[in-house]
PDB file of N, CA and C in Angstrom:
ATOM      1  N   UNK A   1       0.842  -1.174   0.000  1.00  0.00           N
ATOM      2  CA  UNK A   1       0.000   0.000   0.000  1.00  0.00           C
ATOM      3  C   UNK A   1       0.889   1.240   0.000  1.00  0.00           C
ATOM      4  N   UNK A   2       1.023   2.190  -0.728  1.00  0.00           N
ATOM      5  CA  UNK A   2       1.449   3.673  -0.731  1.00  0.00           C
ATOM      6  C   UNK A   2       1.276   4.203   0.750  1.00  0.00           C
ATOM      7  N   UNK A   3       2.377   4.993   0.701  1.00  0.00           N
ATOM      8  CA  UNK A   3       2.523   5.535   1.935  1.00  0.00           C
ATOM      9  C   UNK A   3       1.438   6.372   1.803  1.00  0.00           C
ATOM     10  N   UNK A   4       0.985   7.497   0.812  1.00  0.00           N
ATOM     11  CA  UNK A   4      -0.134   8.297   0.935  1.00  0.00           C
ATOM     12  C   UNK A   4      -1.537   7.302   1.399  1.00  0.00           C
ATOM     13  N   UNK A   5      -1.749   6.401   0.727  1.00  0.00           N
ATOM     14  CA  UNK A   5      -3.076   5.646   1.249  1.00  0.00           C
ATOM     15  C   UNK A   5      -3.302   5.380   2.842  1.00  0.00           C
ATOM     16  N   UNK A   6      -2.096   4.680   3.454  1.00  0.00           N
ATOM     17  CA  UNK A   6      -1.736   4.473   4.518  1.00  0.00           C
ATOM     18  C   UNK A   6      -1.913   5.560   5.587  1.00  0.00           C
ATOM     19  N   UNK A   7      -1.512   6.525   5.087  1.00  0.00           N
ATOM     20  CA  UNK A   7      -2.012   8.270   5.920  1.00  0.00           C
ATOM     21  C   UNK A   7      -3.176   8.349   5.616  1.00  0.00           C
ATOM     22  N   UNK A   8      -4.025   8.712   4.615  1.00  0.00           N
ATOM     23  CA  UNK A   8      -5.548   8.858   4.296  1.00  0.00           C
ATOM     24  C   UNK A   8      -6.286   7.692   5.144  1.00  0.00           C
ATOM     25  N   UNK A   9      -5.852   6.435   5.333  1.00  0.00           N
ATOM     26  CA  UNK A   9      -6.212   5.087   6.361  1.00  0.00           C
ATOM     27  C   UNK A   9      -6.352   6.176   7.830  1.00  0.00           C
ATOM     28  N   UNK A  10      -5.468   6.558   8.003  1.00  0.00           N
ATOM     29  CA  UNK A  10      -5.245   6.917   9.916  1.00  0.00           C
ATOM     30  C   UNK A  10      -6.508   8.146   9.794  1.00  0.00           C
ATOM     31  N   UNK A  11      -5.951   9.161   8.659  1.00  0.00           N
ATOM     32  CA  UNK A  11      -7.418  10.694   8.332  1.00  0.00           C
ATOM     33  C   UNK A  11      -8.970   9.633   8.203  1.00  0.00           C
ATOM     34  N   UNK A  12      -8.749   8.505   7.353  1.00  0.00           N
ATOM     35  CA  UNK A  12     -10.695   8.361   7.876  1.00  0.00           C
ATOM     36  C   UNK A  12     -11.382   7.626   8.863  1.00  0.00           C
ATOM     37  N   UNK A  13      -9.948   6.795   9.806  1.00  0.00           N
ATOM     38  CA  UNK A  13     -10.620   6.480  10.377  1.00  0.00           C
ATOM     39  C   UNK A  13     -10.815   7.383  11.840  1.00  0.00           C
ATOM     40  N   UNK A  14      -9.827   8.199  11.553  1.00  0.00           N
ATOM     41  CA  UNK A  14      -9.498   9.327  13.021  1.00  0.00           C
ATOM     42  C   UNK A  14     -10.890  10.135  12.647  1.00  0.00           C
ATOM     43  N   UNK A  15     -11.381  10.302  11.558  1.00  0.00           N
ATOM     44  CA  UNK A  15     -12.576  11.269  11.521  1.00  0.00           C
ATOM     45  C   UNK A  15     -13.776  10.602  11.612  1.00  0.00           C
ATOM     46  N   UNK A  16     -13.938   8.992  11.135  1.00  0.00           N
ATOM     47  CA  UNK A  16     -15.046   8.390  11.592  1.00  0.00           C
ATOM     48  C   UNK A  16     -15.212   8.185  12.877  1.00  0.00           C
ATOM     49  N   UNK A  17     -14.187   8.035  13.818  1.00  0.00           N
ATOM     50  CA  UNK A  17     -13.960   7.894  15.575  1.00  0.00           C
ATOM     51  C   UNK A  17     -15.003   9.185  16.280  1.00  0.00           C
ATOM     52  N   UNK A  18     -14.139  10.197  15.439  1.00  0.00           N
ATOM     53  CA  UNK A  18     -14.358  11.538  16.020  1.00  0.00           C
ATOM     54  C   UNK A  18     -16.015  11.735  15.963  1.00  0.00           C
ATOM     55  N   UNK A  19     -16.765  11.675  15.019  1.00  0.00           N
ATOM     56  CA  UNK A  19     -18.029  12.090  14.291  1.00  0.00           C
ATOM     57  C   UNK A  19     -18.641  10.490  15.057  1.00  0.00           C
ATOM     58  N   UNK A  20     -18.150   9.534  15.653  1.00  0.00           N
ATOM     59  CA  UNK A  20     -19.217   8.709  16.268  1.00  0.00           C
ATOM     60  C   UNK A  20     -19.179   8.786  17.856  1.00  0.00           C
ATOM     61  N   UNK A  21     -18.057   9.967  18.249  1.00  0.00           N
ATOM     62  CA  UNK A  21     -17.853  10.016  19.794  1.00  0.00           C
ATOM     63  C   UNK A  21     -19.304  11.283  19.776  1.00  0.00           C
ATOM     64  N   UNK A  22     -19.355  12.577  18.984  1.00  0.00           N
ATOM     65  CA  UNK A  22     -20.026  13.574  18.535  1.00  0.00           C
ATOM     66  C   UNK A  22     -21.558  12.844  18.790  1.00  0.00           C
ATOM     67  N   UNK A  23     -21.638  12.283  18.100  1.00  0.00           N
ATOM     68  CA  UNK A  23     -22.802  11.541  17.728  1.00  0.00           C
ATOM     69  C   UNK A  23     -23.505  11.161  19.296  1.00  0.00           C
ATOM     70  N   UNK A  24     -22.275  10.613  20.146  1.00  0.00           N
ATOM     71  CA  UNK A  24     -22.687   9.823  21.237  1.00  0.00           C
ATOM     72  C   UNK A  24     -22.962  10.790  22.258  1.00  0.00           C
ATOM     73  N   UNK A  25     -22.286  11.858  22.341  1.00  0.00           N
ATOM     74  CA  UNK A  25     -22.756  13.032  23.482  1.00  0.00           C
ATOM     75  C   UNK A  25     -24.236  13.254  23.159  1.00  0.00           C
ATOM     76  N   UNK A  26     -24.043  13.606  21.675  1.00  0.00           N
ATOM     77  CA  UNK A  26     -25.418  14.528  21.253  1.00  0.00           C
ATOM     78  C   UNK A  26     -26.729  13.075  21.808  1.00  0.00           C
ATOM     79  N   UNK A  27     -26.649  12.142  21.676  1.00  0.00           N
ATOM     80  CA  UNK A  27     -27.665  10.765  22.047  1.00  0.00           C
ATOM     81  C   UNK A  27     -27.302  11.207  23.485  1.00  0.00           C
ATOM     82  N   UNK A  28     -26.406  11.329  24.224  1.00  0.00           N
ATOM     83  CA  UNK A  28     -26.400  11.130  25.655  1.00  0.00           C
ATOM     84  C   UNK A  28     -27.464  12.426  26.091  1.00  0.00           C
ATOM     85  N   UNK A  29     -27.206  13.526  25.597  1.00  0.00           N
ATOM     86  CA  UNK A  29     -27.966  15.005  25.946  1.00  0.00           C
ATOM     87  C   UNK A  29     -29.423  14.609  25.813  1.00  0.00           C
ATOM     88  N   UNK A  30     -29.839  13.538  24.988  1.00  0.00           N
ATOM     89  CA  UNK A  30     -31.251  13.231  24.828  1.00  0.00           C
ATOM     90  C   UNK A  30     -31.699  12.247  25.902  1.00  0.00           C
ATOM     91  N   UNK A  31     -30.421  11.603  26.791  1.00  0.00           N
ATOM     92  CA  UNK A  31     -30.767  10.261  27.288  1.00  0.00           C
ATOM     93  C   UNK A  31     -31.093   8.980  26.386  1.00  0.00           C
ATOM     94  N   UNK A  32     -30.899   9.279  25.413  1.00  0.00           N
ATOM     95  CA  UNK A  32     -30.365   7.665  24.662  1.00  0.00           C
ATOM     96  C   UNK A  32     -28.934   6.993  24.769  1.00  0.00           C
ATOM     97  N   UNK A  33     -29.208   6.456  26.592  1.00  0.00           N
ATOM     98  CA  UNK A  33     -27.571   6.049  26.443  1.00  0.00           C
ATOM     99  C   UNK A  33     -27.480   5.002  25.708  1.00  0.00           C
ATOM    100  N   UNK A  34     -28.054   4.051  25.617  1.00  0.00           N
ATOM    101  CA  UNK A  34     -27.731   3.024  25.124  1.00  0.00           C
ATOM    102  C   UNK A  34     -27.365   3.095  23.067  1.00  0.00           C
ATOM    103  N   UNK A  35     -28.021   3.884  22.784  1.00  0.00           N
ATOM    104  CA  UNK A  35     -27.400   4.499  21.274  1.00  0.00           C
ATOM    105  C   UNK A  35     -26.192   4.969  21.654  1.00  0.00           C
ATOM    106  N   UNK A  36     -25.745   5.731  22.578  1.00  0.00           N
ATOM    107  CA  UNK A  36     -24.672   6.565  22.901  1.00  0.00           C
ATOM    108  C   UNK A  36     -23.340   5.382  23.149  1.00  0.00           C
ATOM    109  N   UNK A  37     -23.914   3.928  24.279  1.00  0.00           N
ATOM    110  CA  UNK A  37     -22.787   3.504  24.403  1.00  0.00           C
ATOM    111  C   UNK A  37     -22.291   3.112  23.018  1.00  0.00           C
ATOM    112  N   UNK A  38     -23.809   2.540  22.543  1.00  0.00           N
ATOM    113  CA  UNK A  38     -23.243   2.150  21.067  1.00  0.00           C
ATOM    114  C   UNK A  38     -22.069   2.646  20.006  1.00  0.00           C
ATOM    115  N   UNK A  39     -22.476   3.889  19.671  1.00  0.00           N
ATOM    116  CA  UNK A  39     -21.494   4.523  19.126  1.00  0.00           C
ATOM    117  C   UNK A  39     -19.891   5.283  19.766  1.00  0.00           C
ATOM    118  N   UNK A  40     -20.028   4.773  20.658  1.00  0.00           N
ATOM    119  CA  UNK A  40     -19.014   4.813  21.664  1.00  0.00           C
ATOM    120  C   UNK A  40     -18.292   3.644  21.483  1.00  0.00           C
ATOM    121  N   UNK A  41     -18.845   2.635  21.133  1.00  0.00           N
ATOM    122  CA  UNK A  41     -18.381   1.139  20.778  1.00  0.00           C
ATOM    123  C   UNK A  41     -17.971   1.297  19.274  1.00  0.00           C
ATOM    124  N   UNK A  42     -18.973   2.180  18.444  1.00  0.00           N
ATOM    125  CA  UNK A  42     -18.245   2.255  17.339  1.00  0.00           C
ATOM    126  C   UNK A  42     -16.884   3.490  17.126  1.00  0.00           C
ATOM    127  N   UNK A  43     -16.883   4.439  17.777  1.00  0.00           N
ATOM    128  CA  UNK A  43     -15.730   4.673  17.765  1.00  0.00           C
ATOM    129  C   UNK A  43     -14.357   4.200  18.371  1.00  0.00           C
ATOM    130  N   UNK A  44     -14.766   3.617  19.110  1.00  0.00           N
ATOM    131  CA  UNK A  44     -13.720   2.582  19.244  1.00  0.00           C
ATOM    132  C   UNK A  44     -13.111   2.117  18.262  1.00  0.00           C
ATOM    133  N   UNK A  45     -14.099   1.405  17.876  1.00  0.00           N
ATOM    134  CA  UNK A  45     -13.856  -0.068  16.739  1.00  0.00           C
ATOM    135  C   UNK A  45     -12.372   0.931  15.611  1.00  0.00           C
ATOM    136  N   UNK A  46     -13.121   2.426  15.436  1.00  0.00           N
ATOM    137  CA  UNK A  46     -12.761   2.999  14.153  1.00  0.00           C
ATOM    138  C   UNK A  46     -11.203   3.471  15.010  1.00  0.00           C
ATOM    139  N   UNK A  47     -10.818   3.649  16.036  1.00  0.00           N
ATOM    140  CA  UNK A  47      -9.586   4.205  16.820  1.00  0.00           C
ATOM    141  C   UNK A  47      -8.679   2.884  16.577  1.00  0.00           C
ATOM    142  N   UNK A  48      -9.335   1.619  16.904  1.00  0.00           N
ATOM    143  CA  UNK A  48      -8.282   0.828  16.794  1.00  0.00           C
ATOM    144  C   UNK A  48      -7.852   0.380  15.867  1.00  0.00           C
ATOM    145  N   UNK A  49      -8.606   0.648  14.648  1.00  0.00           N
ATOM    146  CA  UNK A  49      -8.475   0.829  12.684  1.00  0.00           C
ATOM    147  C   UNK A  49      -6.740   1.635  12.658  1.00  0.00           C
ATOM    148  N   UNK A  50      -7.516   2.864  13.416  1.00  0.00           N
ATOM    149  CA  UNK A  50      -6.038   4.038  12.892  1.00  0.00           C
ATOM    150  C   UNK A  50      -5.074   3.573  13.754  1.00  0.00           C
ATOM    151  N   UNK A  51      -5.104   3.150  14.848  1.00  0.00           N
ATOM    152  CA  UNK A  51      -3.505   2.979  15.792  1.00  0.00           C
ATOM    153  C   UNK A  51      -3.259   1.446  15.262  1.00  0.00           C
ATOM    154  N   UNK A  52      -3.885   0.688  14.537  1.00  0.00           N
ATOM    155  CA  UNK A  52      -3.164  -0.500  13.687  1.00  0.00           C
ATOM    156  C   UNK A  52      -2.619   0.183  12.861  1.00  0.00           C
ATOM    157  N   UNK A  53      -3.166   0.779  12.181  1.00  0.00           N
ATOM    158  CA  UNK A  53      -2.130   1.349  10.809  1.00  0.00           C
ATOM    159  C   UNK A  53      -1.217   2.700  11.401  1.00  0.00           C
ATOM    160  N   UNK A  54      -1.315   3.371  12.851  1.00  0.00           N
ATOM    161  CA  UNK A  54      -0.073   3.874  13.208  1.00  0.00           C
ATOM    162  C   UNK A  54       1.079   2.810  13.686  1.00  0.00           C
ATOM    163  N   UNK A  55       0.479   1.978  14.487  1.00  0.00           N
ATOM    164  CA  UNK A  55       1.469   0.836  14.825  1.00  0.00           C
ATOM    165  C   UNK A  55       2.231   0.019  13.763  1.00  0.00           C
ATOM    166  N   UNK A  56       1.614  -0.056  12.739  1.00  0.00           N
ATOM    167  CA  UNK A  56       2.201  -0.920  11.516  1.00  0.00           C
ATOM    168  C   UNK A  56       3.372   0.296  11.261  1.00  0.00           C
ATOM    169  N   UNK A  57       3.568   1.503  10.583  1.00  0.00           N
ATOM    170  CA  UNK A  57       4.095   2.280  10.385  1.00  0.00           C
ATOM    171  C   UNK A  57       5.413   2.350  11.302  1.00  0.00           C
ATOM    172  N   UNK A  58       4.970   2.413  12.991  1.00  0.00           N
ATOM    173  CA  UNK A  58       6.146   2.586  13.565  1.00  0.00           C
ATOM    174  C   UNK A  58       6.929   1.202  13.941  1.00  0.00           C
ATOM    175  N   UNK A  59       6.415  -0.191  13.697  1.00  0.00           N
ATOM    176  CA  UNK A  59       7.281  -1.139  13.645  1.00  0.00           C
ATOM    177  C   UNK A  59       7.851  -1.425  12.216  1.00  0.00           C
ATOM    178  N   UNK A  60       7.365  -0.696  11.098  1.00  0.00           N
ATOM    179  CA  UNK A  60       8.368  -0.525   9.961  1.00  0.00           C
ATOM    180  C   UNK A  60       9.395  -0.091   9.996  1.00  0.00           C
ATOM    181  N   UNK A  61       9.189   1.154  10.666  1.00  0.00           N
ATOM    182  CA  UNK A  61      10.268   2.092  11.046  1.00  0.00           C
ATOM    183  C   UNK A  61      11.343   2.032  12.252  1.00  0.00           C
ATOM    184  N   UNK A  62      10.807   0.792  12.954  1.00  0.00           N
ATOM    185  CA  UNK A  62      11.883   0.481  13.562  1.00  0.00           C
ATOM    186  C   UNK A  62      12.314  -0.975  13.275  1.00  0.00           C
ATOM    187  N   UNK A  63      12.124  -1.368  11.867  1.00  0.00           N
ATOM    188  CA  UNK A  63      13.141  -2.099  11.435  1.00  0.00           C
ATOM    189  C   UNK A  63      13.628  -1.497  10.295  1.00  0.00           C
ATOM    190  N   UNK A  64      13.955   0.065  10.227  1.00  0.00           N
ATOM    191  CA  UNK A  64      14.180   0.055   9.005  1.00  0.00           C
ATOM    192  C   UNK A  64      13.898   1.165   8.046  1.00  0.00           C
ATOM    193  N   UNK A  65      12.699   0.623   7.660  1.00  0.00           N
ATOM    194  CA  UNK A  65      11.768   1.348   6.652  1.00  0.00           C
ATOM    195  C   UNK A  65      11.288   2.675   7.056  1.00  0.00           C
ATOM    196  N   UNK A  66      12.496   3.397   6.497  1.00  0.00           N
ATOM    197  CA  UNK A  66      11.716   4.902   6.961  1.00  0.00           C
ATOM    198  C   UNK A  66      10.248   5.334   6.590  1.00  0.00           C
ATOM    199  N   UNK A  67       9.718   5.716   7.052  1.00  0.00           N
ATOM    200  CA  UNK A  67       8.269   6.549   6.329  1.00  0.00           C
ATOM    201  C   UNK A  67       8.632   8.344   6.626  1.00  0.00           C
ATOM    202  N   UNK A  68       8.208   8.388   5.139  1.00  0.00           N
ATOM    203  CA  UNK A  68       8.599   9.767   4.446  1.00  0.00           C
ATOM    204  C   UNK A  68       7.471  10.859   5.435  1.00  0.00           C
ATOM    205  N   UNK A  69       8.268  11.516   6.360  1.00  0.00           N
ATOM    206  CA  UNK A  69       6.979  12.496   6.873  1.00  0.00           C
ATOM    207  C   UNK A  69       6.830  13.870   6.079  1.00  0.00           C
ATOM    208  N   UNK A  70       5.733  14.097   5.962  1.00  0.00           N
ATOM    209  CA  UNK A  70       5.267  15.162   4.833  1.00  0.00           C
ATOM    210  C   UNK A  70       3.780  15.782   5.879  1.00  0.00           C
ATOM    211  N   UNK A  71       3.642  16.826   5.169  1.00  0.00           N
ATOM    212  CA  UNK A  71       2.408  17.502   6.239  1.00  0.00           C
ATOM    213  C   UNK A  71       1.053  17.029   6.317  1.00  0.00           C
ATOM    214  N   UNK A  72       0.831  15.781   5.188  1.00  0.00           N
ATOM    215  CA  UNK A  72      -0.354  15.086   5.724  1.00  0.00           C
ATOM    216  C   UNK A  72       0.178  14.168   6.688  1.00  0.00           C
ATOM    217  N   UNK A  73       1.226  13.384   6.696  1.00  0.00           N
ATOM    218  CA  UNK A  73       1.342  12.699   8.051  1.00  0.00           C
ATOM    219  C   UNK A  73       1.282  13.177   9.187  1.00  0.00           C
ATOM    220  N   UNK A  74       1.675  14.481   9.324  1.00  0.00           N
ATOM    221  CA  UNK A  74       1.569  15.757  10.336  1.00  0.00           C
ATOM    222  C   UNK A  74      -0.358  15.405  10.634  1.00  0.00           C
ATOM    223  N   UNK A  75      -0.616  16.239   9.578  1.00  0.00           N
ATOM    224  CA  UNK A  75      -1.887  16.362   9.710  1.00  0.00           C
ATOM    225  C   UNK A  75      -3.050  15.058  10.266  1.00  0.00           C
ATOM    226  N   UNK A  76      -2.468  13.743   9.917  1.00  0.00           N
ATOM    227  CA  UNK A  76      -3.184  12.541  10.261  1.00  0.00           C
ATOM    228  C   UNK A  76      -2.787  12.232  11.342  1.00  0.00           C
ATOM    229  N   UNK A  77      -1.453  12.246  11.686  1.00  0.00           N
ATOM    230  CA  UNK A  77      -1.473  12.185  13.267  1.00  0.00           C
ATOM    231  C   UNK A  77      -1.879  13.112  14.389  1.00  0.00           C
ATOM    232  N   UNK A  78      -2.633  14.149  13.868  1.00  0.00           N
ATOM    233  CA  UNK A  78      -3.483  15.341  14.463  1.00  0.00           C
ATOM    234  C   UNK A  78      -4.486  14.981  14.879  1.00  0.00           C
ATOM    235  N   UNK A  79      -4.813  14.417  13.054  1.00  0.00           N
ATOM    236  CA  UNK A  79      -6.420  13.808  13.188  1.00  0.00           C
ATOM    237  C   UNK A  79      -6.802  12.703  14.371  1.00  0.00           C
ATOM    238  N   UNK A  80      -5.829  11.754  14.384  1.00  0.00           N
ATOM    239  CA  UNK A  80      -6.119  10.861  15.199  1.00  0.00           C
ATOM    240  C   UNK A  80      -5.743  11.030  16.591  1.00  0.00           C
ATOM    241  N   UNK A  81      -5.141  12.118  17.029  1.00  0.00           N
ATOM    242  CA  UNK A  81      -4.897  12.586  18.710  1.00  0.00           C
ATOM    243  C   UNK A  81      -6.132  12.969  18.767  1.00  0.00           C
ATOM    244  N   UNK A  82      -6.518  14.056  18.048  1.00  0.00           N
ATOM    245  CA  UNK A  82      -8.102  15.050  18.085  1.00  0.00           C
ATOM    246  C   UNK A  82      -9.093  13.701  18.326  1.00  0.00           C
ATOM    247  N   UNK A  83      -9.269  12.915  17.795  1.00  0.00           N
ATOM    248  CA  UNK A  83     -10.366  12.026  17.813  1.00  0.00           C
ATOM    249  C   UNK A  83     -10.209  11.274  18.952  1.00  0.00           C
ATOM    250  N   UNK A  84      -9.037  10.984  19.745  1.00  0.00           N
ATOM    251  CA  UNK A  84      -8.741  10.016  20.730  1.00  0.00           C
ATOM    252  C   UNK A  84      -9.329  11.054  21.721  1.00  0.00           C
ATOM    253  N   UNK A  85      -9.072  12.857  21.924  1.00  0.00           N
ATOM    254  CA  UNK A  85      -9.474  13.476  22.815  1.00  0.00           C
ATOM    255  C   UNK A  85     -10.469  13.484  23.098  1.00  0.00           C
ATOM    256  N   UNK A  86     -11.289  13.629  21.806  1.00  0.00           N
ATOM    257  CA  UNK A  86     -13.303  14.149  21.533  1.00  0.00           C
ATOM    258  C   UNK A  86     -13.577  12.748  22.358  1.00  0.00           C
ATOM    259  N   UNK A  87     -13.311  11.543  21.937  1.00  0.00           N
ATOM    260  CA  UNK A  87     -13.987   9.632  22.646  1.00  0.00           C
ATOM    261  C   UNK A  87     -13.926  10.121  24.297  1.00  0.00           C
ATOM    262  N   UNK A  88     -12.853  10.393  24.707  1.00  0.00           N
ATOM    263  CA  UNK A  88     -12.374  10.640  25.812  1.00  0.00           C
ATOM    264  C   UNK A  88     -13.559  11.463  26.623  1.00  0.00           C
ATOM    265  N   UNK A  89     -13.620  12.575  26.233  1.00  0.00           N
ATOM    266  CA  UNK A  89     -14.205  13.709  26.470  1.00  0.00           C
ATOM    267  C   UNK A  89     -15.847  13.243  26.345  1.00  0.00           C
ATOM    268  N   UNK A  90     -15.992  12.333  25.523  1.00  0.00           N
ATOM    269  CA  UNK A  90     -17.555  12.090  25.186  1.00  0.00           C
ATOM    270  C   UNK A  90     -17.708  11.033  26.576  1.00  0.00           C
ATOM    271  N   UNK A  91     -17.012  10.268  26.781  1.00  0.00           N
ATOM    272  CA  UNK A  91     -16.817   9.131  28.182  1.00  0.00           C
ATOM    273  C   UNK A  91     -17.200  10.035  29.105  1.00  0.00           C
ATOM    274  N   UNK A  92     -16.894  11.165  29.175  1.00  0.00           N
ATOM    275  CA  UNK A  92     -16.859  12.606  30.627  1.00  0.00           C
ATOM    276  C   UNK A  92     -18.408  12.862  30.312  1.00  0.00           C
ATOM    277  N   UNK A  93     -18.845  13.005  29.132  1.00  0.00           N
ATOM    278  CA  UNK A  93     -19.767  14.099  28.967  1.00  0.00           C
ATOM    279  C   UNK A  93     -21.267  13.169  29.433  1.00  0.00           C
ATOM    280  N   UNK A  94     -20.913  11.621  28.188  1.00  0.00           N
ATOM    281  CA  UNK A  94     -21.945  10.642  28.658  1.00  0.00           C
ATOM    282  C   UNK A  94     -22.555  10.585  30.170  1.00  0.00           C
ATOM    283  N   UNK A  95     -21.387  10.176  30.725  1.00  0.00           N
ATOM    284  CA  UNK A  95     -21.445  10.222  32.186  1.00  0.00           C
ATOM    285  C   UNK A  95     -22.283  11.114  33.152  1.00  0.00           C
ATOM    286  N   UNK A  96     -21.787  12.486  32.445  1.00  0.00           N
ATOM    287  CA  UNK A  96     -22.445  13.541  33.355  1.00  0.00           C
ATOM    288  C   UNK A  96     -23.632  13.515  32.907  1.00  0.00           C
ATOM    289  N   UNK A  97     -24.434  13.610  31.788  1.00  0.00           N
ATOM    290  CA  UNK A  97     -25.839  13.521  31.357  1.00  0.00           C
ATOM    291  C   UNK A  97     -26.451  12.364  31.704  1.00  0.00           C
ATOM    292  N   UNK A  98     -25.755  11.200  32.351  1.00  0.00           N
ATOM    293  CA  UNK A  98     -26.336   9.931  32.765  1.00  0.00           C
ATOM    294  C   UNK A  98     -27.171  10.330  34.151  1.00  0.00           C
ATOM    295  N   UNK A  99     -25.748  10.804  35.005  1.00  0.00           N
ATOM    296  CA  UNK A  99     -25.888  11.304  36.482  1.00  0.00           C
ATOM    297  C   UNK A  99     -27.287  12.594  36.626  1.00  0.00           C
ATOM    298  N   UNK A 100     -27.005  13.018  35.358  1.00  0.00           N
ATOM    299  CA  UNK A 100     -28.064  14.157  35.389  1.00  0.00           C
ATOM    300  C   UNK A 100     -29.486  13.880  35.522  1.00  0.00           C
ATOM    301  N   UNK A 101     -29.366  12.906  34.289  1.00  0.00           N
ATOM    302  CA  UNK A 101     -30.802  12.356  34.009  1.00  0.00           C
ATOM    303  C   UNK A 101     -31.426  11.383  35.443  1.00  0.00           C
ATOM    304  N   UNK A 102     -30.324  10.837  36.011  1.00  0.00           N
ATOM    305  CA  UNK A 102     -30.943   9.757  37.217  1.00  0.00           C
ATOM    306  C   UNK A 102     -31.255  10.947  38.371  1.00  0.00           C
ATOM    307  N   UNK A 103     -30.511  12.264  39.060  1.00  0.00           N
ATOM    308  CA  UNK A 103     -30.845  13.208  39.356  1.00  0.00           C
ATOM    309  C   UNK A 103     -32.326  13.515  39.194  1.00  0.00           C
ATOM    310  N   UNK A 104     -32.326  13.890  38.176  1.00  0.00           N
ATOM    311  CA  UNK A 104     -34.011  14.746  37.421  1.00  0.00           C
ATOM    312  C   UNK A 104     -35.155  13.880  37.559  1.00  0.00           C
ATOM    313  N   UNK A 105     -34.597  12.236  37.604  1.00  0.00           N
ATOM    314  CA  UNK A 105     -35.982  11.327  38.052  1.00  0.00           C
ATOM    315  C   UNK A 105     -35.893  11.003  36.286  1.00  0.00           C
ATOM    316  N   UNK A 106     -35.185  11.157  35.331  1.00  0.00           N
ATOM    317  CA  UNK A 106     -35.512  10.471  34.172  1.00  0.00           C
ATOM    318  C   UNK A 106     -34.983   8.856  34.305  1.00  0.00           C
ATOM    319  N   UNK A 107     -35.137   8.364  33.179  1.00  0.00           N
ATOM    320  CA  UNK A 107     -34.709   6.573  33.376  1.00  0.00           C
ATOM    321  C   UNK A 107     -33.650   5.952  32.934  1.00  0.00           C
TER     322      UNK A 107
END
């Protein structure tokens, strides 16, 4: 696989992560946790897509095989910190709208 494909690999799956952690707050604010854990499960799935294909990259590179860094690799390893933060942050946010909702007497 081209090193460019391999970067565009880490950019869609760091942006599908990101847009299903998004997804999961906005379900949590409604009290649909269970949609929320869901897509919480699917961003997962899509995080451990991109840190296989970061991990493949850096055990190339440490036998060896340089990979050419250029400003989309910059940029894809952005993408995929940003998306690891937003999951993170959606885990905080779920939570608090859970606590909220059992608070308020919702279910």
């Amino acid at each position: 696989m081209e090193n460019q494909e391999v970067v565009m690999g880490i950019i869609i799956h760091g942006g599908n992560a990101r847009s299903q952690a998004m997804r999961a707050m906005a379900a949590a604010k409604n009290a649909k946790f269970a949609e929320a854990a869901q897509l919480i499960e699917e961003a997962n799935e899509e995080l451990n897509k991109a840190h296989r294909i970061q991990t493949d990259l850096i055990q190339a590179e440490s036998r060896g095989d340089k990979t050419e860094l250029s400003l989309l690799m910059v940029h894809a390893q952005d993408h995929l910190m940003n998306a690891m933060t937003v999951r993170d942050l959606a885990l905080e946010v779920i939570s608090l709208n859970d606590k909220i909702n059992q608070l308020s007497g919702g279910n």
